[in-house]
Protein backbone atom coordinates (compact mmCIF):
# COMPACT_ATOMS: atom_id res chain seq x y z
CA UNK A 1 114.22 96.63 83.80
CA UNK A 2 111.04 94.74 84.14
CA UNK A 3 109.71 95.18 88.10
CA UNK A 4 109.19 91.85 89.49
CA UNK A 5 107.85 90.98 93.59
CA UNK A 6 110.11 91.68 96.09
CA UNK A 7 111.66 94.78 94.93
CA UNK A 8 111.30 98.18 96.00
CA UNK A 9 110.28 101.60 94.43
CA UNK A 10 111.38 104.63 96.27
CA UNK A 11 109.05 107.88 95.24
CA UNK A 12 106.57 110.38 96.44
CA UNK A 13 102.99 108.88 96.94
CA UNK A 14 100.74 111.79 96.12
CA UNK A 15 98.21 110.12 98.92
CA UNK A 16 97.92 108.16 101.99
CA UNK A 17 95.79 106.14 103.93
CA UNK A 18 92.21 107.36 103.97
CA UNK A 19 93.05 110.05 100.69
CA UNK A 20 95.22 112.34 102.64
CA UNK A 21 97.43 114.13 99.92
CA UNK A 22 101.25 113.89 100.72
CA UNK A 23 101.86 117.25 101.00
CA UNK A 24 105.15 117.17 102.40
CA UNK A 25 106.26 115.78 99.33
CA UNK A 26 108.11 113.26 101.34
CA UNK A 27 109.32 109.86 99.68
CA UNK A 28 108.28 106.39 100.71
CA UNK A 29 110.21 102.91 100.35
CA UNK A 30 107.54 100.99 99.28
CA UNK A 31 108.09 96.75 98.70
CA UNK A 32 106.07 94.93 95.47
CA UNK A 33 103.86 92.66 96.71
CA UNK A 34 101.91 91.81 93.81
CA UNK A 35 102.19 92.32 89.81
CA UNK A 36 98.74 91.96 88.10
CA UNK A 37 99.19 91.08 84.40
CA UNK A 38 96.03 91.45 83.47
CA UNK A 39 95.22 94.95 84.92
CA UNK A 40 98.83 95.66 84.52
CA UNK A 41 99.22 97.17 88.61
CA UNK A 42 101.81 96.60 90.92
CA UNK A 43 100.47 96.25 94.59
CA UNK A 44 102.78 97.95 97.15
CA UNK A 45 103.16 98.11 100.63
CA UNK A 46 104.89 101.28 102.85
CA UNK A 47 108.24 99.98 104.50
CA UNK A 48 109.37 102.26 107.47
CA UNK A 49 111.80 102.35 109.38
CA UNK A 50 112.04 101.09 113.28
CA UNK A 51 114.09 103.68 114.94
CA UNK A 52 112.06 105.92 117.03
CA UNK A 53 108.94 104.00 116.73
CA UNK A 54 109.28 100.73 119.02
CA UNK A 55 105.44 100.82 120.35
CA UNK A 56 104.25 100.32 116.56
CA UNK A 57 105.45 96.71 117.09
CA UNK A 58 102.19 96.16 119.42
CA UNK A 59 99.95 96.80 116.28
CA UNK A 60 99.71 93.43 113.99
CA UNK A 61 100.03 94.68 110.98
CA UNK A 62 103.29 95.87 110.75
CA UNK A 63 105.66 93.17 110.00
CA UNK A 64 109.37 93.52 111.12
CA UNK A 65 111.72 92.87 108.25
CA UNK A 66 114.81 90.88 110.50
CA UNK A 67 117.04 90.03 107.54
CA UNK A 68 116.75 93.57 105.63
CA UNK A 69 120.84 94.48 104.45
CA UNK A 70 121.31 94.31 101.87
CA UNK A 71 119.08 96.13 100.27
CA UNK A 72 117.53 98.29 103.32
CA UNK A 73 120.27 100.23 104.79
CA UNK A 74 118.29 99.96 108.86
CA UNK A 75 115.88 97.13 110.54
CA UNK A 76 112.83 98.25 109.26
CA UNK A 77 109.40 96.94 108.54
CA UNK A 78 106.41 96.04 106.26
CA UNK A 79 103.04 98.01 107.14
CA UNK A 80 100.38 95.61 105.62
CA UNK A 81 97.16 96.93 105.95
CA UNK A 82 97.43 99.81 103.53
CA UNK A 83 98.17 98.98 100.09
CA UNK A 84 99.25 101.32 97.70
CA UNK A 85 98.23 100.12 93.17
CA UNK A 86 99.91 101.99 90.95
CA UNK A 87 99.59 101.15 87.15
CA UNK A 88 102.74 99.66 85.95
CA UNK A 89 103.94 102.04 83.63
CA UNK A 90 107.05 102.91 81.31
CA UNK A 91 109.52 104.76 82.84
CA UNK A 92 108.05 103.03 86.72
CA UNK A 93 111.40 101.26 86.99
CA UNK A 94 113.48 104.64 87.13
CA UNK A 95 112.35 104.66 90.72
CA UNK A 96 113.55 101.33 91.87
CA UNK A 97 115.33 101.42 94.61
CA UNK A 98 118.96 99.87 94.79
CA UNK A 99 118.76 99.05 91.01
CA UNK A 100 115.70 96.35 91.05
CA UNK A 101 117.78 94.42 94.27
CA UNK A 102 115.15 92.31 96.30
CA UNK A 103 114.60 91.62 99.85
CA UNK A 104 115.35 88.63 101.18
CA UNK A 105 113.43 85.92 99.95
CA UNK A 106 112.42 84.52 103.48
CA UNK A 107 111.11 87.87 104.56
CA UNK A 108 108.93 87.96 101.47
CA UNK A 109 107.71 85.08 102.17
CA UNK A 110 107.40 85.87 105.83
CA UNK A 111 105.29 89.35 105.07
CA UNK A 112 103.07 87.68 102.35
CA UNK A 113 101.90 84.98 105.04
CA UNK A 114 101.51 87.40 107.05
CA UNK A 115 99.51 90.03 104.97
CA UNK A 116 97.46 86.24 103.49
CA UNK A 117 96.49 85.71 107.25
CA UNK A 118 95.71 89.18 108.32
CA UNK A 119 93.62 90.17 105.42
CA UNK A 120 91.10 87.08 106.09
CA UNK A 121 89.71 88.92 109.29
CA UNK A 122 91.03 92.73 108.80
CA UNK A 123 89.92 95.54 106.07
CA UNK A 124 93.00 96.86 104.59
CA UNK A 125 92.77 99.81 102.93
CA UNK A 126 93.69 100.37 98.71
CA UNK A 127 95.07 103.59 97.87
CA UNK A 128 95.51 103.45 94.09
CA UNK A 129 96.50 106.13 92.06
CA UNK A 130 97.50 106.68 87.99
CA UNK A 131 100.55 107.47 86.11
CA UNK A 132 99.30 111.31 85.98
CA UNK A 133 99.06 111.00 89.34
CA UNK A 134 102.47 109.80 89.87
CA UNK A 135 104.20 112.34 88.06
CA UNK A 136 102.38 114.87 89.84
CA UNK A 137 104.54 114.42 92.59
CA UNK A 138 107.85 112.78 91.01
CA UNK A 139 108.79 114.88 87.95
């Protein structure tokens, strides 16, 4: 299945913001914000969930995802200012989450305003990584 915007991958990042390794090995659900043809990435940002974390609503770029089931299974949201390019490699759509279903197409369009308008007067932060990297953590 080809990966397309507005779908999610579910898999271990082997970093974080700010090249901390994930050692916890713990997975992320992480939303396709961008495809680049020409460099053949996917852009990705973290999705989290909102229970137990109601203060990280103050902070603007985290974007709350109203209209998120199906596919997400809780209200949840989009944390912009990190984002995650991974090279879009066979074998990448193994880890799509809920079989390639997309979010809501009003809150994709509602996080990429969002990320458009904060990026003009924020740094956000790339953490890119390579298919050896990948499998590193998901084998």
């Amino acid at each position: 299945m080809d990966i397309e915007k507005g779908m999610f991958l579910y898999f271990i990042p082997p970093y974080f913001a700010s090249g901390k390794v994930n050692f916890k090995l713990k997975k992320r659900l992480m939303l396709v914000v961008n495809k680049n043809k020409q460099d053949n990435t996917i852009t990705l940002v973290n999705i989290s969930k909102v229970e137990g974390k109601p203060a990280w609503f103050t902070y603007p770029f985290n974007v709350l995802i109203r209209n998120y089931n199906p596919p997400l299974p809780r209200l949840s949201f989009a944390k912009i200012n990190d984002n995650y390019i991974i090279e879009n490699f066979e074998g990448l759509d193994k880890y799509l989450y809920k079989d390639g279903q997309k979010i809501n197409a009003e809150e994709f369009k509602n996080i990429i305003n969002r990320y458009n308008k904060y990026i003009k007067n924020n740094k956000i932060e790339l953490i890119s990584f390579t298919k050896d990297d990948f499998y590193k953590t998901n084998n």
